[in-house]
Protein backbone atom coordinates (compact mmCIF):
# COMPACT_ATOMS: atom_id res chain seq x y z
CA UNK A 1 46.16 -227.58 127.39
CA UNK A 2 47.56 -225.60 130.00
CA UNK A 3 50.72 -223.29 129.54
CA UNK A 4 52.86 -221.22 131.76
CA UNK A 5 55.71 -218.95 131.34
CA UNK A 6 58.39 -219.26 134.13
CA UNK A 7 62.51 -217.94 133.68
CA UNK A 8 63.82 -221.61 134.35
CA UNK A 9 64.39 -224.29 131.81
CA UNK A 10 64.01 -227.09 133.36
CA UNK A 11 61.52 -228.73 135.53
CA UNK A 12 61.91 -230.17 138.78
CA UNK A 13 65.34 -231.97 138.81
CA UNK A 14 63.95 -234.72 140.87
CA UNK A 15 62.39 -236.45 138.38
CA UNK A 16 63.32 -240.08 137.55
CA UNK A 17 65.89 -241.40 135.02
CA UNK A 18 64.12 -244.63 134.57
CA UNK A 19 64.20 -245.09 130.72
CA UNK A 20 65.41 -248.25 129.05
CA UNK A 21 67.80 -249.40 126.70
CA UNK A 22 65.87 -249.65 123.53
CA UNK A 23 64.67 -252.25 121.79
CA UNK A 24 64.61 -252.88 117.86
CA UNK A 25 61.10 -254.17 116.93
CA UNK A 26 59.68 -254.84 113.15
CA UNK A 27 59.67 -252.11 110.87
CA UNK A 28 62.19 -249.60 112.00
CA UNK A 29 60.45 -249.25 115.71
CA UNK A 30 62.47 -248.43 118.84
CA UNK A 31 61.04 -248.47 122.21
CA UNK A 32 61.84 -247.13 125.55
CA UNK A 33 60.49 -248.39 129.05
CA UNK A 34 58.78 -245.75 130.88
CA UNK A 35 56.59 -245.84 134.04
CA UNK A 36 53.38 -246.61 132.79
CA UNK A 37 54.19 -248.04 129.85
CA UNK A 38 56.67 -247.78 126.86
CA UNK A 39 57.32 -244.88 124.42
CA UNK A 40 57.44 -246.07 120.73
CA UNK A 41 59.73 -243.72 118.43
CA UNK A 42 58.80 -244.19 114.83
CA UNK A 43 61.12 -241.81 112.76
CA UNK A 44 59.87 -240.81 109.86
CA UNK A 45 62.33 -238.71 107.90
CA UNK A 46 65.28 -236.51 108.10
CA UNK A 47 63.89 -234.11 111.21
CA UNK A 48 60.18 -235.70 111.47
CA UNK A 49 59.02 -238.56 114.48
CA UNK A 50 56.20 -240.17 115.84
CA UNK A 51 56.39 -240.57 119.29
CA UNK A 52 53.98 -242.97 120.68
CA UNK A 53 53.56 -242.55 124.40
CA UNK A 54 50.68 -243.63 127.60
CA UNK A 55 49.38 -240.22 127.14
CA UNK A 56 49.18 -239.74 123.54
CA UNK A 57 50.46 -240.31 120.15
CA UNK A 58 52.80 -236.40 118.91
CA UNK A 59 53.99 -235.91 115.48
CA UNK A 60 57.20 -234.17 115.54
CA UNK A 61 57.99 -231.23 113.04
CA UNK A 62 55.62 -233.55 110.29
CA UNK A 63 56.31 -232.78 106.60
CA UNK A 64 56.76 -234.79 102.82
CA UNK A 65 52.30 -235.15 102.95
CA UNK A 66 49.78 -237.16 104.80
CA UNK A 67 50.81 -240.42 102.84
CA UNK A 68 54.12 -240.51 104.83
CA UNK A 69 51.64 -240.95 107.95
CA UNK A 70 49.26 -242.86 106.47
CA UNK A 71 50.19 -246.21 108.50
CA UNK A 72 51.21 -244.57 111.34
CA UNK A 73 48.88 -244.05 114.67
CA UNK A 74 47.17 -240.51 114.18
CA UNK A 75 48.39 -237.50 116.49
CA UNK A 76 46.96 -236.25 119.83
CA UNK A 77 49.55 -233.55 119.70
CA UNK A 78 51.74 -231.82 117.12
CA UNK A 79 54.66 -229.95 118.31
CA UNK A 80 56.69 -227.29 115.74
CA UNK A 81 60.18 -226.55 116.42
CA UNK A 82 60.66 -223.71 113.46
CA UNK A 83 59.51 -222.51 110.15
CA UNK A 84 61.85 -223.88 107.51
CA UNK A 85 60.57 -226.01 105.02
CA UNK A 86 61.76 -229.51 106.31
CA UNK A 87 59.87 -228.99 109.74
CA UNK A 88 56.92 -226.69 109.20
CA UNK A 89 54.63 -227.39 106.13
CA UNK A 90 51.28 -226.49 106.20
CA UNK A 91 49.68 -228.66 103.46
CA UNK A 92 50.64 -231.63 105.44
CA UNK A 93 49.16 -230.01 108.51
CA UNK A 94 46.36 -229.53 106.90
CA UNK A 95 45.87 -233.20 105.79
CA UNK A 96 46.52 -234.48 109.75
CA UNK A 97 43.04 -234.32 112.30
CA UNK A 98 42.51 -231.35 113.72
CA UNK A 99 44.66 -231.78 117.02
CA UNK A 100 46.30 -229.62 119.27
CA UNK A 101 49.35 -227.82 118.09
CA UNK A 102 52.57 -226.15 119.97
CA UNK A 103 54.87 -224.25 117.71
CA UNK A 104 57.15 -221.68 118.53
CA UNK A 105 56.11 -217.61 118.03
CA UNK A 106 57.28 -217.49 114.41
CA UNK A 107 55.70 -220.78 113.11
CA UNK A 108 52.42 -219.70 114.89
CA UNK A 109 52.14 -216.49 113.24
CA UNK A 110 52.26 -217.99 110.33
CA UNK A 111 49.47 -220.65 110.78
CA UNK A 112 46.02 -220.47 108.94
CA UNK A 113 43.22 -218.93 111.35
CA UNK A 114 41.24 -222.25 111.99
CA UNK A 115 44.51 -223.78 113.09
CA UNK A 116 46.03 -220.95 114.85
CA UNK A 117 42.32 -221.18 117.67
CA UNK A 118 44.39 -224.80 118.79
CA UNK A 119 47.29 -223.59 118.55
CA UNK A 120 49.84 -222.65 121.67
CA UNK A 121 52.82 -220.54 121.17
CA UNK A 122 56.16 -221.44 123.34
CA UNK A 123 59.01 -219.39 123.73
CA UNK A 124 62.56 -220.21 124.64
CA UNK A 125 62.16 -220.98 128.22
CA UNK A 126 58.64 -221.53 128.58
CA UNK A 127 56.93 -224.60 130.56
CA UNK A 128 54.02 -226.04 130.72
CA UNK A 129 51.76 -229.37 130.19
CA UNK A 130 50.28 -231.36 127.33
CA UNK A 131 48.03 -234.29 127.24
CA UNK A 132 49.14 -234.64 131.03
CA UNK A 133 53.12 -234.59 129.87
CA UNK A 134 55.48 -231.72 130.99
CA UNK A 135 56.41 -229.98 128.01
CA UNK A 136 59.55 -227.55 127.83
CA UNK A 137 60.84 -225.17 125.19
CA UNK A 138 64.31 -224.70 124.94
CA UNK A 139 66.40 -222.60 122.95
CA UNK A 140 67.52 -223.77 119.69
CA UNK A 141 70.03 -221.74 117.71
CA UNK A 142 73.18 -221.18 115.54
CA UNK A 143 76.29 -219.64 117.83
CA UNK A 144 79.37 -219.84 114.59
CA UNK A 145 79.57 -216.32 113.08
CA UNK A 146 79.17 -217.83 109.88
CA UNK A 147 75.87 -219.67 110.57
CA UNK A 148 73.95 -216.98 112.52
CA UNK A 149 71.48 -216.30 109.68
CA UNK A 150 70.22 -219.67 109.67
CA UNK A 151 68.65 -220.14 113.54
CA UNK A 152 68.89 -216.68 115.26
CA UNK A 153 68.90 -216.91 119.02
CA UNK A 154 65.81 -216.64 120.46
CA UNK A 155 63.63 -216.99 117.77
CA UNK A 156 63.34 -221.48 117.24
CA UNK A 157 62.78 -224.22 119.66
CA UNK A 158 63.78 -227.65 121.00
CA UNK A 159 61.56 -229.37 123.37
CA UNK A 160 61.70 -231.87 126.57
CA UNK A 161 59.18 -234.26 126.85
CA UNK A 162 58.74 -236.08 130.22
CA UNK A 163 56.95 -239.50 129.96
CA UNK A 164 56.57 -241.51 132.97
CA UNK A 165 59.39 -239.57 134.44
CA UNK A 166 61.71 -239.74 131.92
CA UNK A 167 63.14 -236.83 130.11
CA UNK A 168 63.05 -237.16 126.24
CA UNK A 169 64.86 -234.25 124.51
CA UNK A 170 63.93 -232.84 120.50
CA UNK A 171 66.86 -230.35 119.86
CA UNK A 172 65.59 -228.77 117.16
CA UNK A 173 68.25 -226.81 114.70
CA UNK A 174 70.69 -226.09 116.94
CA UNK A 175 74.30 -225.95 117.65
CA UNK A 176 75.85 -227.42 121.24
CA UNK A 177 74.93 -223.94 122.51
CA UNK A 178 75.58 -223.51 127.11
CA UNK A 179 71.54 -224.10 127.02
CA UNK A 180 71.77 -227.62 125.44
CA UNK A 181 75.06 -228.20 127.92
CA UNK A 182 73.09 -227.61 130.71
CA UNK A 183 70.53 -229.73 130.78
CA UNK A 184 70.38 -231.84 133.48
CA UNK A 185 69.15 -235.92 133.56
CA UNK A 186 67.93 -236.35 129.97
CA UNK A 187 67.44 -240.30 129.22
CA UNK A 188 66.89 -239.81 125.94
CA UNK A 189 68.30 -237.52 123.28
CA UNK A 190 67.51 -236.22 119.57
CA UNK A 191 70.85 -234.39 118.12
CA UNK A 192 70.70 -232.39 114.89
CA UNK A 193 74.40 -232.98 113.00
CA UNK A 194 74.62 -231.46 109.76
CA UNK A 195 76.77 -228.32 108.19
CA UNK A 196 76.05 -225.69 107.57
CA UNK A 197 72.65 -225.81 109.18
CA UNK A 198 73.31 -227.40 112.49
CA UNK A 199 76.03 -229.23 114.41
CA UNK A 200 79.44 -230.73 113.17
CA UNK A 201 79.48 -234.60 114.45
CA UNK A 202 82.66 -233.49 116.56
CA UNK A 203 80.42 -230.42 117.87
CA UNK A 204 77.46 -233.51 118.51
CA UNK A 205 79.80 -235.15 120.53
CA UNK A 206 80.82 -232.74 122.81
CA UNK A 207 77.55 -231.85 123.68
CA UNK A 208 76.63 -235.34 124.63
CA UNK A 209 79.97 -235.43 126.68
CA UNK A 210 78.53 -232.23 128.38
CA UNK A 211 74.95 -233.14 129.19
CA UNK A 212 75.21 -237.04 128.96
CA UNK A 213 71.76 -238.51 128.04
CA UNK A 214 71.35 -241.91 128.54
CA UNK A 215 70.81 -242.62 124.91
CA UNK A 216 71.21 -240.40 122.07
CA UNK A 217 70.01 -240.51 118.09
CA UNK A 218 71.72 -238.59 115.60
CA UNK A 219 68.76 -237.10 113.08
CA UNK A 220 68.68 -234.39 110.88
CA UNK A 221 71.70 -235.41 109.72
CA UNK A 222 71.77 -235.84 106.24
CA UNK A 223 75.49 -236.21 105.06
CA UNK A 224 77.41 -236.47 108.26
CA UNK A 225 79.74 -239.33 109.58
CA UNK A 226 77.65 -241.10 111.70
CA UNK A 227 80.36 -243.80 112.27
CA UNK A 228 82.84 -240.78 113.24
CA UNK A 229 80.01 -239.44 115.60
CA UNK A 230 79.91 -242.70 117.87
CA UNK A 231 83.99 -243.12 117.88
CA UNK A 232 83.64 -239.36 119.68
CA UNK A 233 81.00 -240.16 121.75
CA UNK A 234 82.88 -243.73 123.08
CA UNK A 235 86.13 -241.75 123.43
CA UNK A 236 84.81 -239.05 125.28
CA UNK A 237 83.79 -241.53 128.44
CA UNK A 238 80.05 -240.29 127.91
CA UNK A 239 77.88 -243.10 129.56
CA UNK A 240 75.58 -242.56 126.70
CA UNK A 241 74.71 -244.81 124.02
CA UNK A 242 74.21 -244.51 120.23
CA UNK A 243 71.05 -245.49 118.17
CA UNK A 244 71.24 -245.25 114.31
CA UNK A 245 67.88 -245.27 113.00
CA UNK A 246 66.29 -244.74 109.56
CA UNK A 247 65.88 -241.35 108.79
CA UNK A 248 66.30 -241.75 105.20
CA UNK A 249 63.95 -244.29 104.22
CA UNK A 250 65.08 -243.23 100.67
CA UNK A 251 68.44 -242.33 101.08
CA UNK A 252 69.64 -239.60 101.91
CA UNK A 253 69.97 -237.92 98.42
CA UNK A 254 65.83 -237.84 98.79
């Protein structure tokens, strides 16, 4: 795994915006057309994923124990976005196979030697490749006065992924910070909504207004109007549509 450091947040701007309306297949799958192939998103719960793809199967922020994986396709890749408790736990790390592992500075620091010798650290802004993907980390942080304490800037990350040259963006904890504006040809999105950790659904909104990805899922989003999110996305004139998946395969007092 190769990893650079470079000022820019984004890749080359050139790349293709070829990914698919998505398909609903058995057991809570969605799946996106990509050159190459197809990328399979299996959500697993609250802020954790499975994202099969050509190159490789990643986990996404995996926590709740190796049973909620158990009939899922094991990881070539785990990515970390931060260290609180619903996207970094390490005895569920420690049940996956022993794969390669990007986490941000603080989440890295805090990983067990044997894991930390496969593990990369990515800052805010840094790019570079995994399992023959583009990888970008981009900043992920609270910007309301009140909320400050809970993702400081410059210290958590979101990530794009770009599979078969399309651009598949994990937010992370974040609010609809200029970074997350900014970004340029994403076709598919993951938006955090929930107060007071994250985004309001009228904050979500805006930001998909701004940066208009293709498609966007609301996760992490435990208690927010998701029917209120969608009005605000159609009435904003974003050409971006809205997938509702099951993040709370228990509901979402679990």
């Amino acid at each position: 795994m190769l990893l650079t450091r470079r000022t820019g947040l984004t890749l080359a701007a050139t790349l293709a915006a070829t990914t698919a309306l998505p398909a609903h297949a058995q057991d809570g799958e969605f799946r996106h057309e990509v050159e190459g192939g197809e990328v399979v998103i299996h959500p697993v719960d609250h802020a954790s994923m499975v994202l099969e793809t050509p190159a490789g199967v990643i986990y996404v922020d995996p926590v709740g124990g190796a049973e909620a994986y158990a009939e899922l396709p094991a990881p070539d890749l785990i990515l970390i976005t931060h260290e609180h408790g619903d996207h970094y736990d390490q005895p569920t790390l420690d049940a996956l196979p022993e794969v390669p592992v990007i986490a941000n500075p603080a989440v890295a620091g805090m990983l067990p030697e044997a894991m930390a010798g496969r593990a990369t650290t990515m800052e805010n802004g840094d790019t570079g490749e995994a399992l023959g993907l583009p990888v970008e980390a981009i900043p992920a942080y609270n910007t309301t006065e009140d909320r400050l304490q809970n993702h400081p800037q410059g210290r958590d990350n979101g990530y794009v992924l770009t599979v078969g040259g399309s651009r598949f963006l994990i937010a992370g904890d974040t609010e609809d910070t200029p970074e997350l504006r900014a970004l340029t040809d994403i076709d598919v999105a993951f938006l955090p909504m929930n107060l007071p950790y994250t985004m309001s659904v009228e904050q979500a909104a805006e930001a998909v207004a701004a940066f208009a990805p293709a498609v966007v899922y609301p996760y992490h989003h435990r208690g927010s109007d998701l029917e209120a999110f969608t009005r605000l996305v159609e009435e904003s004139g974003a050409p971006t549509e809205v997938v509702i998946a099951p993040w709370y395969p228990e509901g979402e007092g679990s």
